[in-house]
PDB file of N, CA and C in Angstrom:
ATOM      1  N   UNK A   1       9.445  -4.282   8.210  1.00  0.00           N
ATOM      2  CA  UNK A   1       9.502  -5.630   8.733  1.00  0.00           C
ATOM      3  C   UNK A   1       8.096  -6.028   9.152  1.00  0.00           C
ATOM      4  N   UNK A   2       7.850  -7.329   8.924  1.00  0.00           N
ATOM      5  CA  UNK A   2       6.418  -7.928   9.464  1.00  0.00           C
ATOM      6  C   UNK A   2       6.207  -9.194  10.387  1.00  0.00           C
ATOM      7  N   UNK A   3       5.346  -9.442  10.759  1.00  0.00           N
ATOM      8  CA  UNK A   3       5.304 -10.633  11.648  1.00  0.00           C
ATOM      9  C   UNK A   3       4.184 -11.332  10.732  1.00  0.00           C
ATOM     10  N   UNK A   4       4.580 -12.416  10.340  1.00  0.00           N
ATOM     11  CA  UNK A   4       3.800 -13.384   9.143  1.00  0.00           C
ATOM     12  C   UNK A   4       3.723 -14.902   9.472  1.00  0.00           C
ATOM     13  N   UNK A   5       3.019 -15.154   9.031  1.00  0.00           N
ATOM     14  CA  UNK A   5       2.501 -17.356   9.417  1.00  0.00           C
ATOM     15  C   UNK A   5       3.103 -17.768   8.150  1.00  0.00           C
ATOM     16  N   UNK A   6       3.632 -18.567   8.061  1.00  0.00           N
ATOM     17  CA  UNK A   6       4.120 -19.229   6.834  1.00  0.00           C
ATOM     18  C   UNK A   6       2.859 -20.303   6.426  1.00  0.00           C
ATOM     19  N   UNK A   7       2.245 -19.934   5.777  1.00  0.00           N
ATOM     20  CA  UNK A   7       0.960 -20.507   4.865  1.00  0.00           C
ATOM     21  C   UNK A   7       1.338 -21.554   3.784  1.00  0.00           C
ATOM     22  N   UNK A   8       2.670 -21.615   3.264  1.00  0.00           N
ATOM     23  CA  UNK A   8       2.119 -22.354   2.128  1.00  0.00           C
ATOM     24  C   UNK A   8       3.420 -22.205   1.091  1.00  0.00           C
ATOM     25  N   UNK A   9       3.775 -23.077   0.354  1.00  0.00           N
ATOM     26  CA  UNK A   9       5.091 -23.039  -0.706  1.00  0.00           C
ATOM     27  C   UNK A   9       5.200 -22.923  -2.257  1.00  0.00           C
ATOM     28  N   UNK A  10       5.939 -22.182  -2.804  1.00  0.00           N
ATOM     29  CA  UNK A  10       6.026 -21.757  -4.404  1.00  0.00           C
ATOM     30  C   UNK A  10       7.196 -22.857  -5.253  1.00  0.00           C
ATOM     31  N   UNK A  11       6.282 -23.239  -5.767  1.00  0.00           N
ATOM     32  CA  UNK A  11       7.286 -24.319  -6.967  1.00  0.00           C
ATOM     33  C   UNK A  11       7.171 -23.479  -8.226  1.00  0.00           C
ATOM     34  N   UNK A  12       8.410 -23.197  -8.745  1.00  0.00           N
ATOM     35  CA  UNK A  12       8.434 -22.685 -10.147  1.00  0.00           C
ATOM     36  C   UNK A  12       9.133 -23.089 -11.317  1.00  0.00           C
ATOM     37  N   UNK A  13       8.796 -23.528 -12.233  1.00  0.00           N
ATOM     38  CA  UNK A  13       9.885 -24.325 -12.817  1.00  0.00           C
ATOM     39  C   UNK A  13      10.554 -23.314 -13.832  1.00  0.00           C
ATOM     40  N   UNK A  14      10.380 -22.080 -14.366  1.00  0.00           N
ATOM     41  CA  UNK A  14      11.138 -21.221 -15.050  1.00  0.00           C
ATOM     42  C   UNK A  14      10.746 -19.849 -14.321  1.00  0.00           C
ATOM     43  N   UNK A  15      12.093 -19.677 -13.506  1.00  0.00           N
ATOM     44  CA  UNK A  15      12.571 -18.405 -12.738  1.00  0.00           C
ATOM     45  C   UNK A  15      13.720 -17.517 -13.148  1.00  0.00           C
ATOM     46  N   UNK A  16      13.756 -16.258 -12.898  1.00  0.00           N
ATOM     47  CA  UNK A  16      14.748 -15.640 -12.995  1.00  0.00           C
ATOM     48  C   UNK A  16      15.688 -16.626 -12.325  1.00  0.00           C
ATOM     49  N   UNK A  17      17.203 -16.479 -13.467  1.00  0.00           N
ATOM     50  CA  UNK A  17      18.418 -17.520 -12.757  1.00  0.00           C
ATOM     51  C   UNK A  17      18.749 -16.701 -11.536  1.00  0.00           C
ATOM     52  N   UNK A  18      18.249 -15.774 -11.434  1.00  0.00           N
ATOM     53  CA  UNK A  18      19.126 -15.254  -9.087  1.00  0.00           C
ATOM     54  C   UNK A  18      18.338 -15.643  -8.512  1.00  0.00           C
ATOM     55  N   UNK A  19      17.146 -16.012  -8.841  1.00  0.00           N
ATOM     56  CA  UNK A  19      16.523 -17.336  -8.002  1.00  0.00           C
ATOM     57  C   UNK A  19      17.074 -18.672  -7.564  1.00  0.00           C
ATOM     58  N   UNK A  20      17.460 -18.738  -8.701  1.00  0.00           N
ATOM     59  CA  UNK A  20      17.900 -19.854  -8.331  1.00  0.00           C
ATOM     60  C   UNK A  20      18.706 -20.801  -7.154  1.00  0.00           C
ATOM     61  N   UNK A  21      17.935 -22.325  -6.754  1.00  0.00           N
ATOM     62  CA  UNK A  21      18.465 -22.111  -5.384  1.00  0.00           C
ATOM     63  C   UNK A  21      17.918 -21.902  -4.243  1.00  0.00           C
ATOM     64  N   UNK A  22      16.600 -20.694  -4.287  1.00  0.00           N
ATOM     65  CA  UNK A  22      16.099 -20.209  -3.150  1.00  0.00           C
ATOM     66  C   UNK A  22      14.744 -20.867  -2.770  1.00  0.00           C
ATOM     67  N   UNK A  23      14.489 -21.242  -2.091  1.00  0.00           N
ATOM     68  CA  UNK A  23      12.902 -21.853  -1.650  1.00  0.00           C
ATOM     69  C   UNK A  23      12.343 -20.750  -1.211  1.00  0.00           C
ATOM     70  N   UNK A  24      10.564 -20.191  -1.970  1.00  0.00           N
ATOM     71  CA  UNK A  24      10.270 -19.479  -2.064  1.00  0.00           C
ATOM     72  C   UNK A  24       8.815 -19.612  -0.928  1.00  0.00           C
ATOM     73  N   UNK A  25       8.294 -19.008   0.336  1.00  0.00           N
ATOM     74  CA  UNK A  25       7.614 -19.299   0.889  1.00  0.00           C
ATOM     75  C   UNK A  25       5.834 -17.916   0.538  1.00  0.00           C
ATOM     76  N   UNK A  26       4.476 -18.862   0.585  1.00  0.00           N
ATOM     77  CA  UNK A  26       3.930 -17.940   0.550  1.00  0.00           C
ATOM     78  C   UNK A  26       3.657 -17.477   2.235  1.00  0.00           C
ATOM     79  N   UNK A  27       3.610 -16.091   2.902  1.00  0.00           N
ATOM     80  CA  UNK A  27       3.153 -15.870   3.817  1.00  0.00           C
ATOM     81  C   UNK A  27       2.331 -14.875   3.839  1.00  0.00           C
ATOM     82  N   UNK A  28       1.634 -14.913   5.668  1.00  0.00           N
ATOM     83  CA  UNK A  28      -0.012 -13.985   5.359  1.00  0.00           C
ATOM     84  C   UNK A  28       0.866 -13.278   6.581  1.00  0.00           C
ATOM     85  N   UNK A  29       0.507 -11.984   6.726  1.00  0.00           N
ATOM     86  CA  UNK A  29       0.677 -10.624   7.953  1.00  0.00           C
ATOM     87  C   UNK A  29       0.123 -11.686   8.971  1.00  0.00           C
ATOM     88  N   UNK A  30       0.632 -11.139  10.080  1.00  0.00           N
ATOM     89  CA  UNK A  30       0.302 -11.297  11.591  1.00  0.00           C
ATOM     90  C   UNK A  30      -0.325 -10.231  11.830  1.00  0.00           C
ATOM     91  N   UNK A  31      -2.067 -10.202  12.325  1.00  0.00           N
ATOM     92  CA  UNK A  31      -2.539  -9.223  12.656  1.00  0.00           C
ATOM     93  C   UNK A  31      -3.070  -9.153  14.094  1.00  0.00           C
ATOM     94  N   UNK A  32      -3.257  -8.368  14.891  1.00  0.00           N
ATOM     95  CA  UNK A  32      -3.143  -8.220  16.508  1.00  0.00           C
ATOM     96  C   UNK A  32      -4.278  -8.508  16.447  1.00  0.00           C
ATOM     97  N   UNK A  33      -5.517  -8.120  15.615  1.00  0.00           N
ATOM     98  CA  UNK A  33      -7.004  -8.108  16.240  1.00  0.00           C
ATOM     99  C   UNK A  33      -7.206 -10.027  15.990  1.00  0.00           C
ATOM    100  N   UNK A  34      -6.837 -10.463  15.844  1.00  0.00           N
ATOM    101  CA  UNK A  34      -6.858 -12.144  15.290  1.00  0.00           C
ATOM    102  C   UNK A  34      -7.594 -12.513  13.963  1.00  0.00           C
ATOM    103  N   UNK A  35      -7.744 -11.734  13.444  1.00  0.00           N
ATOM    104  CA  UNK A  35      -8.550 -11.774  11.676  1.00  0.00           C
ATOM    105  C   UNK A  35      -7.490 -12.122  11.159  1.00  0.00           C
ATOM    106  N   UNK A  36      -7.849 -13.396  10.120  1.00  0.00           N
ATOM    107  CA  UNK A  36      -6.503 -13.181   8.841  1.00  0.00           C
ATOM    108  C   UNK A  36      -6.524 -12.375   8.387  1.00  0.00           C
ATOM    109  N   UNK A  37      -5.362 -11.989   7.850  1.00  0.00           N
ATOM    110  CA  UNK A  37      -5.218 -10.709   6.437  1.00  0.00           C
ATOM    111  C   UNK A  37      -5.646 -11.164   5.324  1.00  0.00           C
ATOM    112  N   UNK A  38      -6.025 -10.587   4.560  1.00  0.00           N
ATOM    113  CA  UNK A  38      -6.251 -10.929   3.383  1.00  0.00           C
ATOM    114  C   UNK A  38      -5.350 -10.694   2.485  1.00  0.00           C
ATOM    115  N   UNK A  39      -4.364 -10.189   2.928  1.00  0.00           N
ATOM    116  CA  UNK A  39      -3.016 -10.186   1.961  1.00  0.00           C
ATOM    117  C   UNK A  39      -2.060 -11.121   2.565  1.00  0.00           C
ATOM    118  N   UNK A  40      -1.309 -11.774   1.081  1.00  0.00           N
ATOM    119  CA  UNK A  40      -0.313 -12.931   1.499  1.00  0.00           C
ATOM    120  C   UNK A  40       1.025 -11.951   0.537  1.00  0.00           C
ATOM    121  N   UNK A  41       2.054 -12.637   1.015  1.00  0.00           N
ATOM    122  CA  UNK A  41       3.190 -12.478   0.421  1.00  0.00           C
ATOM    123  C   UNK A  41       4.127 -13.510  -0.105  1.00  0.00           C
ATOM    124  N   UNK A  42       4.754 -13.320  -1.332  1.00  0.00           N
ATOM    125  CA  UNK A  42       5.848 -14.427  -1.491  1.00  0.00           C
ATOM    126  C   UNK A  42       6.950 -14.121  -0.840  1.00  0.00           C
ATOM    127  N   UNK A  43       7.941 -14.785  -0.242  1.00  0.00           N
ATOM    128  CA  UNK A  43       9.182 -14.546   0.371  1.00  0.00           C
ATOM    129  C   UNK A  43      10.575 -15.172   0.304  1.00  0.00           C
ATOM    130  N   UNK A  44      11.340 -14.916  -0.367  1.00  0.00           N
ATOM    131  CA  UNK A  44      12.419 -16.240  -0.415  1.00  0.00           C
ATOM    132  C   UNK A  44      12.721 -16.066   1.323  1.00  0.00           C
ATOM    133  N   UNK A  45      13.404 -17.495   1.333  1.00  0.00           N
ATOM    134  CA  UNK A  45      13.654 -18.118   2.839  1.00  0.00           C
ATOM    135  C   UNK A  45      14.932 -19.077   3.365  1.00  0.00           C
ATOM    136  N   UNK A  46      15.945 -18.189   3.130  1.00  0.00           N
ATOM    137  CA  UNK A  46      17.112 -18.641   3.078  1.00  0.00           C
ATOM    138  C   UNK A  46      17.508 -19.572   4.858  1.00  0.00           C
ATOM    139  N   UNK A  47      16.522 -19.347   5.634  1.00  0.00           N
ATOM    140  CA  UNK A  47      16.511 -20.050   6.723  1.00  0.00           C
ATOM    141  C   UNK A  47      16.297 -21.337   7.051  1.00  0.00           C
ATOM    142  N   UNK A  48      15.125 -21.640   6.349  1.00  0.00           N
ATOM    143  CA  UNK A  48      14.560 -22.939   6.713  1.00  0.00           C
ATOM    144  C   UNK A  48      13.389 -22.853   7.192  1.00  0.00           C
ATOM    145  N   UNK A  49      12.096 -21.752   7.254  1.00  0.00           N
ATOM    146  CA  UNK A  49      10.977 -21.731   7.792  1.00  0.00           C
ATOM    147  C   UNK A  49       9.995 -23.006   7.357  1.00  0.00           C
ATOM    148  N   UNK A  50       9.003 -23.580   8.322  1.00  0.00           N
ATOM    149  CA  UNK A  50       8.244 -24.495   7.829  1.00  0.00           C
ATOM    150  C   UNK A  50       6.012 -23.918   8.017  1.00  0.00           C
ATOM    151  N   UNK A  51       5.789 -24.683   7.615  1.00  0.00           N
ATOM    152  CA  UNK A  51       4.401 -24.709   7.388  1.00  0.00           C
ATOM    153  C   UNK A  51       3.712 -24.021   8.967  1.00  0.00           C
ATOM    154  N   UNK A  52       3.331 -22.507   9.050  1.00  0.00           N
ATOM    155  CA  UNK A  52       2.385 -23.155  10.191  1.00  0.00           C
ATOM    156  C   UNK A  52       3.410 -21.794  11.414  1.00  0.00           C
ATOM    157  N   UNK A  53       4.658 -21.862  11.144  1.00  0.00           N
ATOM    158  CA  UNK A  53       5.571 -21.060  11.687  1.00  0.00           C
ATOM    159  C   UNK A  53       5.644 -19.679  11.282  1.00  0.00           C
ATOM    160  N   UNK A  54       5.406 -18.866  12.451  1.00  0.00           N
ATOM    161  CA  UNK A  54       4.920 -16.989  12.695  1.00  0.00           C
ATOM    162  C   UNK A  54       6.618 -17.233  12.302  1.00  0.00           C
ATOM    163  N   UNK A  55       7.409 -15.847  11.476  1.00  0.00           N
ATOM    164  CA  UNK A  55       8.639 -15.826  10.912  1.00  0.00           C
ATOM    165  C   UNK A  55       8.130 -14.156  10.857  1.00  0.00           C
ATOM    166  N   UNK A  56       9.902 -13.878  11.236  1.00  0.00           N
ATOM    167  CA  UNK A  56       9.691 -12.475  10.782  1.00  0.00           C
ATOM    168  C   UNK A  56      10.357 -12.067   9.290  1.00  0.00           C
ATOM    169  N   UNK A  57       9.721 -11.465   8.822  1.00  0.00           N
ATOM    170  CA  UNK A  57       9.897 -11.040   7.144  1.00  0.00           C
ATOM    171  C   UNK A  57      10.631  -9.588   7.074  1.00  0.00           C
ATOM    172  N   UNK A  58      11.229  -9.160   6.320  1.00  0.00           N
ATOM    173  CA  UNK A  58      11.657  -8.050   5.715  1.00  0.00           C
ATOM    174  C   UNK A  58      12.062  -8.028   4.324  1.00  0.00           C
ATOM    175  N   UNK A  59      11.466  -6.428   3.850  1.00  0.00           N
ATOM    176  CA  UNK A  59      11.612  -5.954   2.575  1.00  0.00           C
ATOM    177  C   UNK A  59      12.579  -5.308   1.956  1.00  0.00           C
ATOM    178  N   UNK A  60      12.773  -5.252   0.832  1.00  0.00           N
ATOM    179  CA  UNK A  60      14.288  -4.028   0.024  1.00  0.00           C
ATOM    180  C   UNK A  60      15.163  -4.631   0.380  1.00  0.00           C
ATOM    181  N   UNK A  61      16.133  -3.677   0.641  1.00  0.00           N
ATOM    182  CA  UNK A  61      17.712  -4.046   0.657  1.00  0.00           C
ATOM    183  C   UNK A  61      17.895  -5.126   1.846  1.00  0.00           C
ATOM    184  N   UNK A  62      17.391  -4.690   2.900  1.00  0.00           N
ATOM    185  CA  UNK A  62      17.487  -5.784   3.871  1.00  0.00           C
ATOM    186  C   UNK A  62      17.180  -7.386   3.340  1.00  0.00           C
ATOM    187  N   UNK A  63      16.149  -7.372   2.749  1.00  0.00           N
ATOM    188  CA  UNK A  63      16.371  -8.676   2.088  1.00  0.00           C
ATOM    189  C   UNK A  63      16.758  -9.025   0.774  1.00  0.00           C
ATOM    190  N   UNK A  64      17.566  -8.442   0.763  1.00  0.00           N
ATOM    191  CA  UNK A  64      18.642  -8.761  -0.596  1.00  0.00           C
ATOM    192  C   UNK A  64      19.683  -9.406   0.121  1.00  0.00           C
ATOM    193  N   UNK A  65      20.386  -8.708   1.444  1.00  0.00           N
ATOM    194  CA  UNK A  65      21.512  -8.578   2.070  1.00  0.00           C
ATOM    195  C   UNK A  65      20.843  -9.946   2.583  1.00  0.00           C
ATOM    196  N   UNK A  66      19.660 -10.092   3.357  1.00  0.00           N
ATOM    197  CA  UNK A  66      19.860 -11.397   3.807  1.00  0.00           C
ATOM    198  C   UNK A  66      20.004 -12.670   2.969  1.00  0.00           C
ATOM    199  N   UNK A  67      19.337 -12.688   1.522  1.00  0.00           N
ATOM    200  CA  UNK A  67      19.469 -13.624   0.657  1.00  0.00           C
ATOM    201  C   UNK A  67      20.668 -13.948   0.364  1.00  0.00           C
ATOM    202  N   UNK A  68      21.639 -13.444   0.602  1.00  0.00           N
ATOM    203  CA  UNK A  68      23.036 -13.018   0.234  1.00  0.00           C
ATOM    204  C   UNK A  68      23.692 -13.127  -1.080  1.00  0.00           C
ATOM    205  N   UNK A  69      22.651 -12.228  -1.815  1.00  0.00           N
ATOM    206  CA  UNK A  69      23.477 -12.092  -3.441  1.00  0.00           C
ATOM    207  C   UNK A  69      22.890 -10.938  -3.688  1.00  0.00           C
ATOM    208  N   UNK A  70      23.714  -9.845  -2.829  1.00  0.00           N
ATOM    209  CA  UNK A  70      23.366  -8.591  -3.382  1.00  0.00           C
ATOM    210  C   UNK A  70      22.340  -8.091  -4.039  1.00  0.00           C
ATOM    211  N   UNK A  71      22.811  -6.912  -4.546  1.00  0.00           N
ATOM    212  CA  UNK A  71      21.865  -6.135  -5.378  1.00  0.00           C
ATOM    213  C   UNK A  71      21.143  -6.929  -7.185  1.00  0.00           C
ATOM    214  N   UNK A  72      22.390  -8.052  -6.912  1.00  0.00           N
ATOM    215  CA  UNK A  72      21.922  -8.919  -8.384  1.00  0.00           C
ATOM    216  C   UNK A  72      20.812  -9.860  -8.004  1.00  0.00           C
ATOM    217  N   UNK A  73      19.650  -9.721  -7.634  1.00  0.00           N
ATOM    218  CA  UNK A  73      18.717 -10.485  -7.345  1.00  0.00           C
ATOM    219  C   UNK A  73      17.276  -9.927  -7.538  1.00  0.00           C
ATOM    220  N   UNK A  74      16.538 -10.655  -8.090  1.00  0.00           N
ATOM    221  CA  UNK A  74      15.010 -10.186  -8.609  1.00  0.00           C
ATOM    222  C   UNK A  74      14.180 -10.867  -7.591  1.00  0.00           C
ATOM    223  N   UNK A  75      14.505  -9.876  -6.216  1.00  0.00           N
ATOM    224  CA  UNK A  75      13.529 -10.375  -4.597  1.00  0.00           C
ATOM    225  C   UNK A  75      13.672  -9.474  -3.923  1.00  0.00           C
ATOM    226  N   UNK A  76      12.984  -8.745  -3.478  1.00  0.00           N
ATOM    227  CA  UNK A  76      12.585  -8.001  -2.578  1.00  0.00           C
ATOM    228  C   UNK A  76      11.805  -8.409  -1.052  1.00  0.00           C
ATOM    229  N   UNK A  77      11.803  -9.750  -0.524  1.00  0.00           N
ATOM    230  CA  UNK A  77      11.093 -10.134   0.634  1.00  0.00           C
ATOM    231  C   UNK A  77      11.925 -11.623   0.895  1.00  0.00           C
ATOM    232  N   UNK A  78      12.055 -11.492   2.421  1.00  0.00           N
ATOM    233  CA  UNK A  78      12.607 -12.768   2.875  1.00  0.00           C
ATOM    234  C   UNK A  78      12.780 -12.984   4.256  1.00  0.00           C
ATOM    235  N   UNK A  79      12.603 -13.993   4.390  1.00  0.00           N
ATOM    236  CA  UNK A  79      12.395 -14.631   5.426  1.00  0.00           C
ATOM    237  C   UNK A  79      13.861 -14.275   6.801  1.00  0.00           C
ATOM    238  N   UNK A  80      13.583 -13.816   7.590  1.00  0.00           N
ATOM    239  CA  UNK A  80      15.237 -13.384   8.413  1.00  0.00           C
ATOM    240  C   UNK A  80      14.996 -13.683  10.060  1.00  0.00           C
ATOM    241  N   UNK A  81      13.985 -14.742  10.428  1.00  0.00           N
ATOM    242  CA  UNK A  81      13.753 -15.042  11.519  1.00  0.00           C
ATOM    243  C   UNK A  81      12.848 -15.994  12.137  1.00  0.00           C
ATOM    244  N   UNK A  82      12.784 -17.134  12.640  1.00  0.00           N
ATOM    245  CA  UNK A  82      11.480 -17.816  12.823  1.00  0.00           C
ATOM    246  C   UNK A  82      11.287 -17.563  14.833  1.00  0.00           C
ATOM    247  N   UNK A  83      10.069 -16.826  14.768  1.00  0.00           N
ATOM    248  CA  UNK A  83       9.902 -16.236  15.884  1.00  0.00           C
ATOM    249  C   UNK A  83       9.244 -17.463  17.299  1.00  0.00           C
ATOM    250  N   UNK A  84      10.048 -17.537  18.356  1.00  0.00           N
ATOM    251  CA  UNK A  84      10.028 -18.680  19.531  1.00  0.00           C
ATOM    252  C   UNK A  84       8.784 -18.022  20.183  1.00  0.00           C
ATOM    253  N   UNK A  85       8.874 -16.669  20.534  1.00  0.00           N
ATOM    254  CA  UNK A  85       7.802 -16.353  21.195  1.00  0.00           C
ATOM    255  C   UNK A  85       7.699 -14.831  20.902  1.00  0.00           C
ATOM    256  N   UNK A  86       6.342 -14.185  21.424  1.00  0.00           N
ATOM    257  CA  UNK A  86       6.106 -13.104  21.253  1.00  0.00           C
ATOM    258  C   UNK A  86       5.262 -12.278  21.891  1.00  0.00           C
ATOM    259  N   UNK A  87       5.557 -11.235  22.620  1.00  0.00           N
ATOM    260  CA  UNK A  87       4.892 -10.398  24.089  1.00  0.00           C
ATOM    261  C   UNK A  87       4.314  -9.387  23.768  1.00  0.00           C
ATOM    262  N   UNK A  88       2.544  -9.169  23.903  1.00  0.00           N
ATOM    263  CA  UNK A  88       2.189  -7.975  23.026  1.00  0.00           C
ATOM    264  C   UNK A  88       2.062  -7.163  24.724  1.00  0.00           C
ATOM    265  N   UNK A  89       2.200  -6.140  23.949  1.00  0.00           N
ATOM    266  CA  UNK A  89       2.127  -4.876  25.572  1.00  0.00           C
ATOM    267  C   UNK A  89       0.665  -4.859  26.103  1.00  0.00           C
ATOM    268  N   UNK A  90      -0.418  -5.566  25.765  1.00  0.00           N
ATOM    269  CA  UNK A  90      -1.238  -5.764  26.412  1.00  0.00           C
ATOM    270  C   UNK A  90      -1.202  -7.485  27.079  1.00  0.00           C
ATOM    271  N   UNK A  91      -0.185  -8.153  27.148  1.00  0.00           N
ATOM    272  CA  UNK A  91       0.251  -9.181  28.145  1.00  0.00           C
ATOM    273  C   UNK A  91      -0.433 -10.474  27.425  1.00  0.00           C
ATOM    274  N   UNK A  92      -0.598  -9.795  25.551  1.00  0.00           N
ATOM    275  CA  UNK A  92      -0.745 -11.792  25.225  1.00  0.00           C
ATOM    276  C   UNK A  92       0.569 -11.977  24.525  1.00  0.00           C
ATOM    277  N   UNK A  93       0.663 -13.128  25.090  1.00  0.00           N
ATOM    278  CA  UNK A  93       1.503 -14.123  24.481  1.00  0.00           C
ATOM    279  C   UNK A  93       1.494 -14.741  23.113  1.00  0.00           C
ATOM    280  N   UNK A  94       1.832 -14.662  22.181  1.00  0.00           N
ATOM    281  CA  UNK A  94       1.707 -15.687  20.669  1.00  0.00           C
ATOM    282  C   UNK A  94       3.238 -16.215  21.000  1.00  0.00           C
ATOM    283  N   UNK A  95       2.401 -17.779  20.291  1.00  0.00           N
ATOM    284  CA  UNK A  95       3.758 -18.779  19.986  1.00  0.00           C
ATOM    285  C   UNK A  95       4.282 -18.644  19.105  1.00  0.00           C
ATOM    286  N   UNK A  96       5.142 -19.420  19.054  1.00  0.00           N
ATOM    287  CA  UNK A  96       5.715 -19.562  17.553  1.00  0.00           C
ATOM    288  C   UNK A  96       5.319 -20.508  16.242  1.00  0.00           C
ATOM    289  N   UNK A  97       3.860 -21.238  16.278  1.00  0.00           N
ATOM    290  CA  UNK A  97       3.160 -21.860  15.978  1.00  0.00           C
ATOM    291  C   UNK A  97       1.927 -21.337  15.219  1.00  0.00           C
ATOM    292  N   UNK A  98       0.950 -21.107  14.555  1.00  0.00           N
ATOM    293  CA  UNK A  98      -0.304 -21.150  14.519  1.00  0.00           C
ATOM    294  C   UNK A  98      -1.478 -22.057  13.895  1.00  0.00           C
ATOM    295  N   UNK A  99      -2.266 -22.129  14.697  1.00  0.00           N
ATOM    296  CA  UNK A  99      -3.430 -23.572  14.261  1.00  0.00           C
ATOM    297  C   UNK A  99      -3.514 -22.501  13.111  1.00  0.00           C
ATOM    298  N   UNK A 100      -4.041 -23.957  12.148  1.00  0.00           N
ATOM    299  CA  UNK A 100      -4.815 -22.924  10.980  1.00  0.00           C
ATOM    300  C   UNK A 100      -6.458 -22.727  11.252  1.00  0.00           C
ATOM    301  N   UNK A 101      -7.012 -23.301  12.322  1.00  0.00           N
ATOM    302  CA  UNK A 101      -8.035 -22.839  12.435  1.00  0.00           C
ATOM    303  C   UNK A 101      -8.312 -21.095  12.861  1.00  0.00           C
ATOM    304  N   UNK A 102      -7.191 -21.034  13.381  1.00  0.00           N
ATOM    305  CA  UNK A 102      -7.692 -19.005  13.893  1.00  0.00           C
ATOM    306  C   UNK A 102      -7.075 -18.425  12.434  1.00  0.00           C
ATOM    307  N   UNK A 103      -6.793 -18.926  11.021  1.00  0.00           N
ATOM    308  CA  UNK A 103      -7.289 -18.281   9.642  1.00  0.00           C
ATOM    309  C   UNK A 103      -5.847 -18.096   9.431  1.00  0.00           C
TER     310      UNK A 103
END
């Protein structure tokens, strides 16, 4: 599981048909030191996440089960949470928001 910013959206016009249906989000890792990652991910997003919104992600079966079409699906990542707030054990706070200026 990851803590990710929802960066940005995938239009595809010829997809596998178990796609079909799913709005596909690109997202970047949430990293503690405040650097972007330089790795992004695609994610289907059976929730409703928007632009800009920290979401928590999960991989494999878990997000099959959340997409909810089983094992017949060509996705491995998805969206299963849009996070209100978040308490790091050194006492910072992240919203559930991020400027795109901190990357």
């Amino acid at each position: 599981m990851h803590v990710a910013t929802v960066i940005g959206s995938v239009w595809a016009t010829k997809k596998d048909a178990s796609l079909d249906g799913l709005r596909l989000l690109v997202v970047r890792p949430y990293t503690t030191d405040g650097k972007p990652s330089a790795e992004t991910m695609i994610a289907a997003d059976p929730i409703g996440a928007g632009e800009g919104e920290r979401v928590l992600v999960v991989h494999g079966r878990a997000a099959r089960h959340a997409i909810g079409k089983g094992h017949d699906i060509g996705f491995q990542t998805a969206v299963v949470g849009i996070i209100d707030k978040m308490e790091l054990s050194d006492g910072r706070v992240v919203g559930p928001h991020v400027d795109f200026d901190e990357g």
